[in-house]
N, C-alpha and C. Protein backbone atom coordinates (compact mmCIF):
# COMPACT_ATOMS: atom_id res chain seq x y z
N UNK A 1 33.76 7.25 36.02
CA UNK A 1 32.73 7.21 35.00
C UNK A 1 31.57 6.38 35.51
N UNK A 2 30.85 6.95 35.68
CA UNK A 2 29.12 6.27 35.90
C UNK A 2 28.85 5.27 34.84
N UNK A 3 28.10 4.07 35.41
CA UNK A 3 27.71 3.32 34.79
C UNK A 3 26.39 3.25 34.75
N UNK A 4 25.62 3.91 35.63
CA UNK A 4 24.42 3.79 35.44
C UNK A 4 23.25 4.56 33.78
N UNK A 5 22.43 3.72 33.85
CA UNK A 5 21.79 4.45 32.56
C UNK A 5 20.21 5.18 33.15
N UNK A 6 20.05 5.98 32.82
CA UNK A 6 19.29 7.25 33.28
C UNK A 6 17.88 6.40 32.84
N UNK A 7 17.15 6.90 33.76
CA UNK A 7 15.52 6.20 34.03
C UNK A 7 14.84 6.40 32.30
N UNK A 8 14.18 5.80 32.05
CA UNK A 8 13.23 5.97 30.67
C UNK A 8 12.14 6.93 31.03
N UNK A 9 11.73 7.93 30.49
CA UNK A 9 10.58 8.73 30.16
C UNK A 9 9.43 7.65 30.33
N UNK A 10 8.37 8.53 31.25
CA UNK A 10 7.32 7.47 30.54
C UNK A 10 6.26 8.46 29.75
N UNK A 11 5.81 7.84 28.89
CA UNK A 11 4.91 8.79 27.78
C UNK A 11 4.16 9.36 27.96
N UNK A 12 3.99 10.50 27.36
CA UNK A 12 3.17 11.73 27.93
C UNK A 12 1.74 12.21 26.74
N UNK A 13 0.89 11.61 27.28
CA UNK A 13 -0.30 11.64 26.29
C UNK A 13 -0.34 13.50 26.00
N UNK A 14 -0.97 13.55 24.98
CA UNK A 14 -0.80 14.99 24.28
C UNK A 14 -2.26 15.14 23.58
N UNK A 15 -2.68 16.03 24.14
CA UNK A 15 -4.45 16.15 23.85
C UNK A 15 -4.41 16.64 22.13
N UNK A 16 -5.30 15.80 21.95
CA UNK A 16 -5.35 16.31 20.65
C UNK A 16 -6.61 17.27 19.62
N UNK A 17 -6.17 18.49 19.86
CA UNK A 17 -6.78 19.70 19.77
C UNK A 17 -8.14 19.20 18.31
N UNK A 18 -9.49 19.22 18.24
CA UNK A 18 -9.88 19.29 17.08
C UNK A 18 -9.76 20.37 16.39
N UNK A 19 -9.60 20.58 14.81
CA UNK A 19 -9.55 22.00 13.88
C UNK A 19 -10.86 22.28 13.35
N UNK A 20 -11.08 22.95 12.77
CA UNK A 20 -12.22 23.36 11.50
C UNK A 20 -12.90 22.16 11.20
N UNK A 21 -13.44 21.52 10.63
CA UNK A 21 -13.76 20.87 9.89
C UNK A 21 -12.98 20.63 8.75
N UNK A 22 -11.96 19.68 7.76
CA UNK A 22 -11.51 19.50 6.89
C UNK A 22 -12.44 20.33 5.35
N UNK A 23 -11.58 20.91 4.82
CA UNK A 23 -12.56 22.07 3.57
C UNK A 23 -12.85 20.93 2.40
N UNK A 24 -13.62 20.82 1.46
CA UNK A 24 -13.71 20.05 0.10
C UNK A 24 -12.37 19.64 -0.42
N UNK A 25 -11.88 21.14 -0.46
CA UNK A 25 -10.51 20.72 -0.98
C UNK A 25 -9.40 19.93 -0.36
N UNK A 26 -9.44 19.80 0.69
CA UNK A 26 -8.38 19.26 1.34
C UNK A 26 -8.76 17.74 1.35
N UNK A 27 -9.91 17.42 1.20
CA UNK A 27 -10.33 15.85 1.55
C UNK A 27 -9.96 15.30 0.09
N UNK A 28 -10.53 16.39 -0.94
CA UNK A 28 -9.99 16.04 -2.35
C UNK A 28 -8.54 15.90 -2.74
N UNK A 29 -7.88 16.17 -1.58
CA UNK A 29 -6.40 16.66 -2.15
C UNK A 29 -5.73 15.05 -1.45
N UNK A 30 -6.78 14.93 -0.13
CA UNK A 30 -6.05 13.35 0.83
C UNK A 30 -6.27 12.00 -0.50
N UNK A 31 -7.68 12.48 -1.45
CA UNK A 31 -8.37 11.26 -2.05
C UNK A 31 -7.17 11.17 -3.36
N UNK A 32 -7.11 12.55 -3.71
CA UNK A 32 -6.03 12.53 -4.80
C UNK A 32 -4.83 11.54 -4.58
N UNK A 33 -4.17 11.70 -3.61
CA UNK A 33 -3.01 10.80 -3.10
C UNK A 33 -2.90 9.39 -2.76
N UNK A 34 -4.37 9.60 -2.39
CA UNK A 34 -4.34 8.00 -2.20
C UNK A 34 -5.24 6.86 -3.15
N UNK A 35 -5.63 7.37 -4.52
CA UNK A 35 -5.91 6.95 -5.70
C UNK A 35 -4.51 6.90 -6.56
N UNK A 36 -3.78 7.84 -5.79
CA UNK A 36 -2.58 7.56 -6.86
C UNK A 36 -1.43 6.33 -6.04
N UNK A 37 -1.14 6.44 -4.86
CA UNK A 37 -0.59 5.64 -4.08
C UNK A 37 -1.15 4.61 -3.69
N UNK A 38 -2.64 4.27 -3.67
CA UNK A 38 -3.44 3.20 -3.08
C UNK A 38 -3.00 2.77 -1.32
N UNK A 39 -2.32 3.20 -0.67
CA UNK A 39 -1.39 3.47 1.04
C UNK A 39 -2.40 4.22 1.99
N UNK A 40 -2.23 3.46 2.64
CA UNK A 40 -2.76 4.07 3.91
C UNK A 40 -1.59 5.01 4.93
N UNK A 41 -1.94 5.50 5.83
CA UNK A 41 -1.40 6.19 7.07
C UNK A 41 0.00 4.85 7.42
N UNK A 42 1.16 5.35 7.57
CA UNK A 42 2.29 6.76 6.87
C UNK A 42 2.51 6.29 6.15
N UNK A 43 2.08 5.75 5.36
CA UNK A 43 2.50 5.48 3.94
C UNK A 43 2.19 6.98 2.74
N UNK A 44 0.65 6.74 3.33
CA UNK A 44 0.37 8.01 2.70
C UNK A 44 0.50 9.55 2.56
N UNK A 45 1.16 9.62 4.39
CA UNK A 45 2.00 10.79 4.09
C UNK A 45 2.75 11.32 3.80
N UNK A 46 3.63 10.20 3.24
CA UNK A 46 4.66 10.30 2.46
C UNK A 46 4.79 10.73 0.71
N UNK A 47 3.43 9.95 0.42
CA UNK A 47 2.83 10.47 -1.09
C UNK A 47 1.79 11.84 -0.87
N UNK A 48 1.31 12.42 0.17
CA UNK A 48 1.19 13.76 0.34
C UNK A 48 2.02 14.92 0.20
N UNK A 49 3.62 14.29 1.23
CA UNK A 49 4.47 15.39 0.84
C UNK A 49 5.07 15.38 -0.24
N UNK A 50 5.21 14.38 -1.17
CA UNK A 50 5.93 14.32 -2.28
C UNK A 50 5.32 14.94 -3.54
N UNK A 51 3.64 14.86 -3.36
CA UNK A 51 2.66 15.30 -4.01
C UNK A 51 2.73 16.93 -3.79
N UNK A 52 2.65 17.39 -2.62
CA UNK A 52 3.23 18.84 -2.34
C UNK A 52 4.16 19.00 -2.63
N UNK A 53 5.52 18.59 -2.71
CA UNK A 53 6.31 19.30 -3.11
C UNK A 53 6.39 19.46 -4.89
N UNK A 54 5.90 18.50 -5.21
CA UNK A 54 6.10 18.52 -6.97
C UNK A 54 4.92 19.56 -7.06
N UNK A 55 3.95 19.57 -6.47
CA UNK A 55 2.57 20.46 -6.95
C UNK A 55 1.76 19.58 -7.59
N UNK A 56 1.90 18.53 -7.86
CA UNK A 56 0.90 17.72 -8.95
C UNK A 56 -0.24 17.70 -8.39
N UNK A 57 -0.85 18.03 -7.67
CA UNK A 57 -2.59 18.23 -7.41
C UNK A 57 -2.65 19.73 -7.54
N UNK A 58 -3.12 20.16 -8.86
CA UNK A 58 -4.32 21.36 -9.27
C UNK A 58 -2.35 22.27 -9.42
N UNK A 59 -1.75 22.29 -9.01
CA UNK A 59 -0.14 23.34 -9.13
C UNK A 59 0.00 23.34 -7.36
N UNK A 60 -0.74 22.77 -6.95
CA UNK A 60 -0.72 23.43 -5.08
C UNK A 60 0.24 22.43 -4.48
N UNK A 61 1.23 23.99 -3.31
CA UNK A 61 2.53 23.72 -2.41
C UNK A 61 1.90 23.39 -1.92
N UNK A 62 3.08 23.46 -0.54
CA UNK A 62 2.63 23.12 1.21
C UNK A 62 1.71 24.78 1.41
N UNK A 63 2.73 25.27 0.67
CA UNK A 63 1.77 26.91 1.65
C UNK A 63 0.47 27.12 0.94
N UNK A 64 -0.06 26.92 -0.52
CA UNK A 64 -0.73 26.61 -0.84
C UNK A 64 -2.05 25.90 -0.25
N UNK A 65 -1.95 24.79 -0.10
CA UNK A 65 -2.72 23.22 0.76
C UNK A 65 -2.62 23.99 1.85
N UNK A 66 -1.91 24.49 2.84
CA UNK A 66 -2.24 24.72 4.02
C UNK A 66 -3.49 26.18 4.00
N UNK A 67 -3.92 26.84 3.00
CA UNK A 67 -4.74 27.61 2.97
C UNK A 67 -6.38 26.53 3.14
N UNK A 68 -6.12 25.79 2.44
CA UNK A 68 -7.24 24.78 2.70
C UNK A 68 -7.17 23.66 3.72
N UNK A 69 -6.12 23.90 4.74
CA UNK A 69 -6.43 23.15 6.07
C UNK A 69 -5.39 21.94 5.78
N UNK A 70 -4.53 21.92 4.77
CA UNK A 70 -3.58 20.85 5.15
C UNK A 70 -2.40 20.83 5.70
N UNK A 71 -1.85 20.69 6.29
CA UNK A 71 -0.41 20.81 7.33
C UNK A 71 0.43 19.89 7.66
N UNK A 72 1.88 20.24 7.20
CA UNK A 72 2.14 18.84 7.22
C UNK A 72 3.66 19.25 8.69
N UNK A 73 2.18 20.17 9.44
CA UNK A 73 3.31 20.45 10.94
C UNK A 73 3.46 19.41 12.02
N UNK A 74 4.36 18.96 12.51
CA UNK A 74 4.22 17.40 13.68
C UNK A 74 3.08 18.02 14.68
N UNK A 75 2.85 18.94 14.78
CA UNK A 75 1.67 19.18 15.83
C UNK A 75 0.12 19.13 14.91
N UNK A 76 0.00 18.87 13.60
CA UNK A 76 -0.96 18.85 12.90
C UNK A 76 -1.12 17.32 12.92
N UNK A 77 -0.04 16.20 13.10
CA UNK A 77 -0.21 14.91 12.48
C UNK A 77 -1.35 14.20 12.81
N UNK A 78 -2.13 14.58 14.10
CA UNK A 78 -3.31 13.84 14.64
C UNK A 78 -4.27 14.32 13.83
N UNK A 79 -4.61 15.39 13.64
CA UNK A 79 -5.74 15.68 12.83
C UNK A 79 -5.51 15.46 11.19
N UNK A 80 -4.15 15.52 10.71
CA UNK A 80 -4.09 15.09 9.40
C UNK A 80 -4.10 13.28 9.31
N UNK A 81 -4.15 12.35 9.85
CA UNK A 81 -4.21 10.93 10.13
C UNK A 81 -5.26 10.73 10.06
N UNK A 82 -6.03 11.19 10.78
CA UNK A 82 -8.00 11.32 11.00
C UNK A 82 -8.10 11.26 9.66
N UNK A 83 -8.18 12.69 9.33
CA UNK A 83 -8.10 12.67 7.72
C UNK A 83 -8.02 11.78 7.02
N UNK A 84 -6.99 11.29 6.83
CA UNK A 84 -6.81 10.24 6.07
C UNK A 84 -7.24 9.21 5.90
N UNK A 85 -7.33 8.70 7.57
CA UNK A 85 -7.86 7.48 7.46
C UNK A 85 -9.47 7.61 7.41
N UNK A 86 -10.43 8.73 7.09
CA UNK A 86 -11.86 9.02 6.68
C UNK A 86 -11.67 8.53 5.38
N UNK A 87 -11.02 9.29 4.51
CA UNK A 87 -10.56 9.09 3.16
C UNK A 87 -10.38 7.63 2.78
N UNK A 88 -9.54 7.27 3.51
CA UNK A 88 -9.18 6.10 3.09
C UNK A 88 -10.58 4.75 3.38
N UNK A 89 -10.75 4.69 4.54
CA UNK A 89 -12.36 4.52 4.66
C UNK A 89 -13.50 4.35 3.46
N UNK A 90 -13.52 5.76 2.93
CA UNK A 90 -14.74 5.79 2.72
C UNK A 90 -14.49 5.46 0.97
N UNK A 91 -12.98 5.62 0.63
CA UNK A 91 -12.54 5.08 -0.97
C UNK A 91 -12.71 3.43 -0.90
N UNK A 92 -12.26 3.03 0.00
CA UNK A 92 -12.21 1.30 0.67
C UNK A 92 -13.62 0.57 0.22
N UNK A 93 -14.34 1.47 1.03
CA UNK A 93 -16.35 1.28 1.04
C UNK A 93 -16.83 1.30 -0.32
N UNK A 94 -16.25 2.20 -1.09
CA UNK A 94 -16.91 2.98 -2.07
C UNK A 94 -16.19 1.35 -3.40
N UNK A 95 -15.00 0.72 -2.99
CA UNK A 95 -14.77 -0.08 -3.79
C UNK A 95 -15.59 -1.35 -4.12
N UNK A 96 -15.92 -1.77 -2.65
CA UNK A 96 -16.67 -3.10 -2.23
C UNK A 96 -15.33 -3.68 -1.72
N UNK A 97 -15.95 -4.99 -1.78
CA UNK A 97 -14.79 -6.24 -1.20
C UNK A 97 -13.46 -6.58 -2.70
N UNK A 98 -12.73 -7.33 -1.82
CA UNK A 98 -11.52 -6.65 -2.71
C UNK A 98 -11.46 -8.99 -2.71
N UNK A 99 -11.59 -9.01 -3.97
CA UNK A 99 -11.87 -10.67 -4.05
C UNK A 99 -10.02 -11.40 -4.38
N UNK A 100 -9.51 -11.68 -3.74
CA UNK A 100 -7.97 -12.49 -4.05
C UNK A 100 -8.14 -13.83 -4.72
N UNK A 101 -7.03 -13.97 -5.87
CA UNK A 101 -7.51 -15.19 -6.44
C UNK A 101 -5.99 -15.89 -6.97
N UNK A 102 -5.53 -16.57 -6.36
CA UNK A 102 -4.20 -16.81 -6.54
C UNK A 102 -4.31 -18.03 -8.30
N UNK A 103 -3.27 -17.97 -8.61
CA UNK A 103 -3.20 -18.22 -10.28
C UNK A 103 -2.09 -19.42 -10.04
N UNK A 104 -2.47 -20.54 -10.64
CA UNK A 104 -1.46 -21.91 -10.60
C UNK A 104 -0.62 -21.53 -11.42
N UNK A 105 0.72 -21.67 -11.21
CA UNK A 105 1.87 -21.11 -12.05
C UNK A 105 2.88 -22.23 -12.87
């Protein structure tokens, strides 16, 4: 029996294809999720798919959302992240500064 342990992979960068341009709807569908989750990237794709699978944005599936450019395929995840984190961005901006104020207890 061999004792040796087999060399490690070293990582293999993977170009990441740009798509279409993201449609109205689909940026509306990232903002939807993350007004309801307040999460960023993977947090938030986690309240995407859960959001797809119940339908609670407008009645729309996965096959649905993917007519308007959303995909929740592992070869989509770079361009759906982008996404998100635009979204998340520009809800962030749109709040102002976020003021913390701790309370003597």
């Amino acid at each position: 029996m061999s004792t040796e342990v087999p060399a490690a992979r070293e990582a293999v960068a993977v170009p990441v294809v740009e798509g279409p341009p993201a449609s109205p709807e689909a940026l509306e569908f990232v903002r939807f999720c993350y007004r309801r989750s307040g999460v960023s990237w993977p947090e938030l794709y986690d309240e995407m798919c859960a959001t797809a699978a119940r339908g609670s944005y407008r009645g729309l599936d996965y096959e649905s959302l993917a007519t308007f450019g959303i995909s929740f395929a592992l070869t989509e995840m770079p361009r759906l992240a982008a996404m998100t984190q635009r979204i998340v961005d520009e809800e962030r901006g749109a709040r102002g500064p976020v003021i913390r104020v701790a309370l003597a207890g």
